[in-house]
N, C-alpha and C. Protein backbone atom coordinates (compact mmCIF):
# COMPACT_ATOMS: atom_id res chain seq x y z
N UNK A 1 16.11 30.61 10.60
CA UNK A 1 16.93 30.92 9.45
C UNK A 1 16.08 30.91 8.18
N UNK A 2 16.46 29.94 7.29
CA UNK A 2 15.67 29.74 6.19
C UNK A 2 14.14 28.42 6.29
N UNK A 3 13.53 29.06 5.69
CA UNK A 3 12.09 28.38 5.35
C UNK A 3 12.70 26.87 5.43
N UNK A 4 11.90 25.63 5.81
CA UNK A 4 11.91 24.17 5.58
C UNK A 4 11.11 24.64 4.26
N UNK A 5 11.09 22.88 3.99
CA UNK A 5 10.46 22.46 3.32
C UNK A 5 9.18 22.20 3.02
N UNK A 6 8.89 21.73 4.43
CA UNK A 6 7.46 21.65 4.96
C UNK A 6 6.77 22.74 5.03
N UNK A 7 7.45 24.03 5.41
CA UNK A 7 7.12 25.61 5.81
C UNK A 7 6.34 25.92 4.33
N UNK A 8 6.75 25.18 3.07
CA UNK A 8 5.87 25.76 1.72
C UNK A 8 7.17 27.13 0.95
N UNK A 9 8.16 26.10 0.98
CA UNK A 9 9.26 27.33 0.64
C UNK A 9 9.80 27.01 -1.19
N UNK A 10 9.99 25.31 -1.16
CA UNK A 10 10.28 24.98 -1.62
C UNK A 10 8.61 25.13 -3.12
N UNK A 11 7.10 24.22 -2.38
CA UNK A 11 6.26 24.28 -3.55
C UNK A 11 5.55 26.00 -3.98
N UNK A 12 6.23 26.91 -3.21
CA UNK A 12 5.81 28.41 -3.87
C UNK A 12 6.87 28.57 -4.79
N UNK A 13 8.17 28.33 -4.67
CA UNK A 13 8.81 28.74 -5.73
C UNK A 13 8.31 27.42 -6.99
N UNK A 14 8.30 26.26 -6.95
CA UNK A 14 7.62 25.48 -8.20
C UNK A 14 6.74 26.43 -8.93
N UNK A 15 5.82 27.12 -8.43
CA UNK A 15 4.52 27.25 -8.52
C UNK A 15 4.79 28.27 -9.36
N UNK A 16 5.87 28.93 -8.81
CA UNK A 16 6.56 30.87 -9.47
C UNK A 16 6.97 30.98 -10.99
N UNK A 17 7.87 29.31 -10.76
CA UNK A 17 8.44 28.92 -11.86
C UNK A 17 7.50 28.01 -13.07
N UNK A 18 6.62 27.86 -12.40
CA UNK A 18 5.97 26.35 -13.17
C UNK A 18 4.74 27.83 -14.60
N UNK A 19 4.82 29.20 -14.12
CA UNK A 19 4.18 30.05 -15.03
C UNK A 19 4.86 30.24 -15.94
N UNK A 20 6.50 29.85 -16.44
CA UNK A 20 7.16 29.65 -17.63
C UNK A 20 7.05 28.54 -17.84
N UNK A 21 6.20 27.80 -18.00
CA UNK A 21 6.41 26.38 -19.18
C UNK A 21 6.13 26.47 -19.88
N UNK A 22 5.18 27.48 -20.69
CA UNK A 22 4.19 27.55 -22.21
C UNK A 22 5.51 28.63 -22.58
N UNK A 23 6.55 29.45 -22.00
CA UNK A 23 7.43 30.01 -22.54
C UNK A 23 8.94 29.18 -23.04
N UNK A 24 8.67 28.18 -21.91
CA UNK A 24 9.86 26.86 -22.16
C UNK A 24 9.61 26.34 -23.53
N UNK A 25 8.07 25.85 -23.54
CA UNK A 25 7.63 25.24 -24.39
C UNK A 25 8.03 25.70 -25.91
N UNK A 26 7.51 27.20 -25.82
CA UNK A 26 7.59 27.93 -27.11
C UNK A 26 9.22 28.17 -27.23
N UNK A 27 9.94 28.57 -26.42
CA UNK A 27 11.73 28.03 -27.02
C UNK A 27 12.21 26.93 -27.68
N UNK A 28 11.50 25.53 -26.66
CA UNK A 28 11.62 24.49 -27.69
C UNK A 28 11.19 24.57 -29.05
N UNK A 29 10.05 24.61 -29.14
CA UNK A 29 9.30 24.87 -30.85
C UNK A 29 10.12 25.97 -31.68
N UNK A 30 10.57 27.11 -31.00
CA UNK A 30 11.14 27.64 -31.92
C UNK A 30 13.01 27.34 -32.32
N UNK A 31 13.43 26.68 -31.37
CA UNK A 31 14.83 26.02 -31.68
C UNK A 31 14.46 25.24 -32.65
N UNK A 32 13.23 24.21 -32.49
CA UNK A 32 13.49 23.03 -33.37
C UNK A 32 13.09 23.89 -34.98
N UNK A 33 12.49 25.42 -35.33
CA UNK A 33 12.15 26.09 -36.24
C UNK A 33 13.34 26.64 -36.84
N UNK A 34 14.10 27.27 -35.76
CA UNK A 34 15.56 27.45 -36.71
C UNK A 34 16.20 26.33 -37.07
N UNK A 35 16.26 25.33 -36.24
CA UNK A 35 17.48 24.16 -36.89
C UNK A 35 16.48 23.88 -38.10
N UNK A 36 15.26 23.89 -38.51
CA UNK A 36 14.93 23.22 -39.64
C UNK A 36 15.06 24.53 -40.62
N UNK A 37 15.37 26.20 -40.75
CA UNK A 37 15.71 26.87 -41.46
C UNK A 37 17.10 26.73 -41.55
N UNK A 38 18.33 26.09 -40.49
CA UNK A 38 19.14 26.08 -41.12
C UNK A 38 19.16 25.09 -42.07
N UNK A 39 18.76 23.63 -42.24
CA UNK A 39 18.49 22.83 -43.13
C UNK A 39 18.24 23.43 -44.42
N UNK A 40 16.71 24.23 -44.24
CA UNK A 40 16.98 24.92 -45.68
C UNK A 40 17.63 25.64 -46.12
N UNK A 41 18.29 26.12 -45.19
CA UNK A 41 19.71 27.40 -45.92
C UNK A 41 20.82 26.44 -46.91
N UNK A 42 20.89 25.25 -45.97
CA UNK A 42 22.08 25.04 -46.62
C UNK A 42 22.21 24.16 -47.74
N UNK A 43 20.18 23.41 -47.78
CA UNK A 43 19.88 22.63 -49.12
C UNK A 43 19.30 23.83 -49.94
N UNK A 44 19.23 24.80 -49.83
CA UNK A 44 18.86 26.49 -50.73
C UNK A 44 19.79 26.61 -51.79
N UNK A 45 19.71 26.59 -52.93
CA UNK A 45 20.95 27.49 -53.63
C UNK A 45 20.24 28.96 -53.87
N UNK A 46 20.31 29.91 -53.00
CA UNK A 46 20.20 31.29 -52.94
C UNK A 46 21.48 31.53 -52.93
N UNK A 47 21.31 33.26 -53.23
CA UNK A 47 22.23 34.29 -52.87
C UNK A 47 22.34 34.35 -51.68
N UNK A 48 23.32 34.61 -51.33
CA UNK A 48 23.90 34.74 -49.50
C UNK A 48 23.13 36.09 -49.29
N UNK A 49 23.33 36.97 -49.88
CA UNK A 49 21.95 38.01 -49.29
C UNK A 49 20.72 37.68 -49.33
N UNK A 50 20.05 36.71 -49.69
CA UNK A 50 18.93 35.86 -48.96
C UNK A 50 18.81 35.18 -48.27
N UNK A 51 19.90 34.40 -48.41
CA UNK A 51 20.10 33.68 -46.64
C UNK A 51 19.74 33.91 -45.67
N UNK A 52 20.95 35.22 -46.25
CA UNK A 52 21.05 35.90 -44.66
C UNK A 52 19.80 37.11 -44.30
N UNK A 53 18.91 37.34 -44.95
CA UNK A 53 17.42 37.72 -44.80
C UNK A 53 16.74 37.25 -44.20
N UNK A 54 17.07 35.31 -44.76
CA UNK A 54 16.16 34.69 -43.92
C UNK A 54 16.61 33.94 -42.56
N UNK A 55 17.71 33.78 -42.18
CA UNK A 55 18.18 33.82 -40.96
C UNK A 55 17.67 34.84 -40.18
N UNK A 56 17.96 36.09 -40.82
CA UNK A 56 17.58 37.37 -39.66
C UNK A 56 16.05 37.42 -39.44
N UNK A 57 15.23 36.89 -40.50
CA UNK A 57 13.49 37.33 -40.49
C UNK A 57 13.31 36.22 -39.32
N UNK A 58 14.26 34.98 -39.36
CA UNK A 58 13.78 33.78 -38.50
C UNK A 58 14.04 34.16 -36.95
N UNK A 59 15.22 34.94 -36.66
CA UNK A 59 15.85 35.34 -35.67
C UNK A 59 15.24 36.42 -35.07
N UNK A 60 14.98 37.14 -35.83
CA UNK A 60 14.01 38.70 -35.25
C UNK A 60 12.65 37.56 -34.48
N UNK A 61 12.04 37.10 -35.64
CA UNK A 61 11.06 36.98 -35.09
C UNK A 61 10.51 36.03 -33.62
N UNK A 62 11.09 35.20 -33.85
CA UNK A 62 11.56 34.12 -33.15
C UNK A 62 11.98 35.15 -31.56
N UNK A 63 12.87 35.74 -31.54
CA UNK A 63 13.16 36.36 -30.10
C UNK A 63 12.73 37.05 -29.47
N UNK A 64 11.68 38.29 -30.90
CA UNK A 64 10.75 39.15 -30.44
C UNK A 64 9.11 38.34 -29.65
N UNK A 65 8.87 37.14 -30.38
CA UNK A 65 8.07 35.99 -30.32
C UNK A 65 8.30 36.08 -28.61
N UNK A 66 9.38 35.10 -28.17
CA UNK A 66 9.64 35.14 -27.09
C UNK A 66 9.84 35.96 -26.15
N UNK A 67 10.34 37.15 -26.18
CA UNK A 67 10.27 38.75 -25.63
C UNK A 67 8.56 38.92 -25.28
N UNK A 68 7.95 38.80 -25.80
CA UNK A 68 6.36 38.88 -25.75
C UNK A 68 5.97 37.93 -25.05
N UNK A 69 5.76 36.88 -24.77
CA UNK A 69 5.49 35.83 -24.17
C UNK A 69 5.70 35.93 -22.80
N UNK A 70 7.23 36.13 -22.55
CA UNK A 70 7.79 36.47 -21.52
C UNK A 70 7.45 37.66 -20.42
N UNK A 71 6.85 38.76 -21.65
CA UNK A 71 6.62 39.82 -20.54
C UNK A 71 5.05 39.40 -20.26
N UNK A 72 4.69 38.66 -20.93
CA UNK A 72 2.74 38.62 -20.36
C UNK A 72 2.92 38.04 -19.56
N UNK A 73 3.78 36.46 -19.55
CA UNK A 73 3.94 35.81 -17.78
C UNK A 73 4.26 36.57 -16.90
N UNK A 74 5.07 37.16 -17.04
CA UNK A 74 6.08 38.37 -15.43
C UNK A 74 4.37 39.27 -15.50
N UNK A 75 3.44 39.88 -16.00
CA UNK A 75 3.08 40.75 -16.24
C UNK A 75 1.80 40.49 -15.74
N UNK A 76 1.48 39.19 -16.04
CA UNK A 76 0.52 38.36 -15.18
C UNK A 76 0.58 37.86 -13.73
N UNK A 77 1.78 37.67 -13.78
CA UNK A 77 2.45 37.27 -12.03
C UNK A 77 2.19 37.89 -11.23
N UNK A 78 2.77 39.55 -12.09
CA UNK A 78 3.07 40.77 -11.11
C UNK A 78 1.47 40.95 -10.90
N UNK A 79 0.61 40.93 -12.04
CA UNK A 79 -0.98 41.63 -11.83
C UNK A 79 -1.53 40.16 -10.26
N UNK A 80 -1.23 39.72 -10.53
CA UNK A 80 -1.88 38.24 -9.48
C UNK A 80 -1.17 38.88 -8.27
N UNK A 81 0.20 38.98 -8.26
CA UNK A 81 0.63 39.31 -6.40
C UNK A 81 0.05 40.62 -5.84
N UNK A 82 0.00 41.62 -7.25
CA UNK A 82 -0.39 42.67 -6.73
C UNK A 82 -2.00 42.87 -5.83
N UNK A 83 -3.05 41.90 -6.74
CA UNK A 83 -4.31 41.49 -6.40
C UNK A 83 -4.30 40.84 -4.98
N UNK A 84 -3.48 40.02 -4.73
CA UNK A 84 -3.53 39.07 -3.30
C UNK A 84 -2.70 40.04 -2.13
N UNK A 85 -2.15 40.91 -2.38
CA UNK A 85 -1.66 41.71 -1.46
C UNK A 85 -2.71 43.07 -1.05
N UNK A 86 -3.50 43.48 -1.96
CA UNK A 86 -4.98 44.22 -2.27
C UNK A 86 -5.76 42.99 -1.15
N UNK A 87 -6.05 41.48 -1.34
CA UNK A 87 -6.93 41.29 -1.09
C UNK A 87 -6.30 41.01 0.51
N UNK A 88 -4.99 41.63 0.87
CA UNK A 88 -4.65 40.80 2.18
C UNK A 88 -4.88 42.29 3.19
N UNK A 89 -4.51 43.14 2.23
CA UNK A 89 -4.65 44.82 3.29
C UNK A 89 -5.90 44.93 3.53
N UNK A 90 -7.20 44.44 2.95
CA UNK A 90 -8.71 44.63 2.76
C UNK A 90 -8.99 43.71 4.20
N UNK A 91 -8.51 42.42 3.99
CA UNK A 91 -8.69 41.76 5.25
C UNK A 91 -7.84 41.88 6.61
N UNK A 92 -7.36 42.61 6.71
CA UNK A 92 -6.68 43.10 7.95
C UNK A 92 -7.16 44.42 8.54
């Protein structure tokens, strides 16, 4: 049926997953970056059309930030399986 444990089912997926932690990481850092822009929004006496500028400059960037990050891990993954499946047809 399904893979044990022992079979290496369970530490390949760790291993799959463990290439998002510097992307985990950088979500944390950037949550704790908006909660400290909302702080300044709301000790700010701006115009609400600056606010809300700087909410959106924090928000764009911040997701596009992460959007990027995200595709170099998958992008790196994919370049690594593609290489070990190259190096498995070579040896057969």
């Amino acid at each position: 049926m399904g893979r044990s444990h022992r079979e290496g089912g369970a530490p390949q997926h760790n291993s799959r997953m463990a290439r998002f932690d510097p992307v985990k990481l950088d979500l944390a850092v950037l949550l704790l970056v908006a909660l400290g822009t909302m702080f300044l929004i709301v000790r700010l006496d701006a115009p609400h059309w600056l606010e809300l500028l700087i909410v959106a400059a924090v928000g764009l960037s911040s997701g596009g930030w992460l959007a990027l990050r995200t595709h170099r891990v998958v992008r790196a993954a994919e370049t690594q399986l593609l290489e070990s499946m190259h190096e498995r047809a070579r040896s057969e």
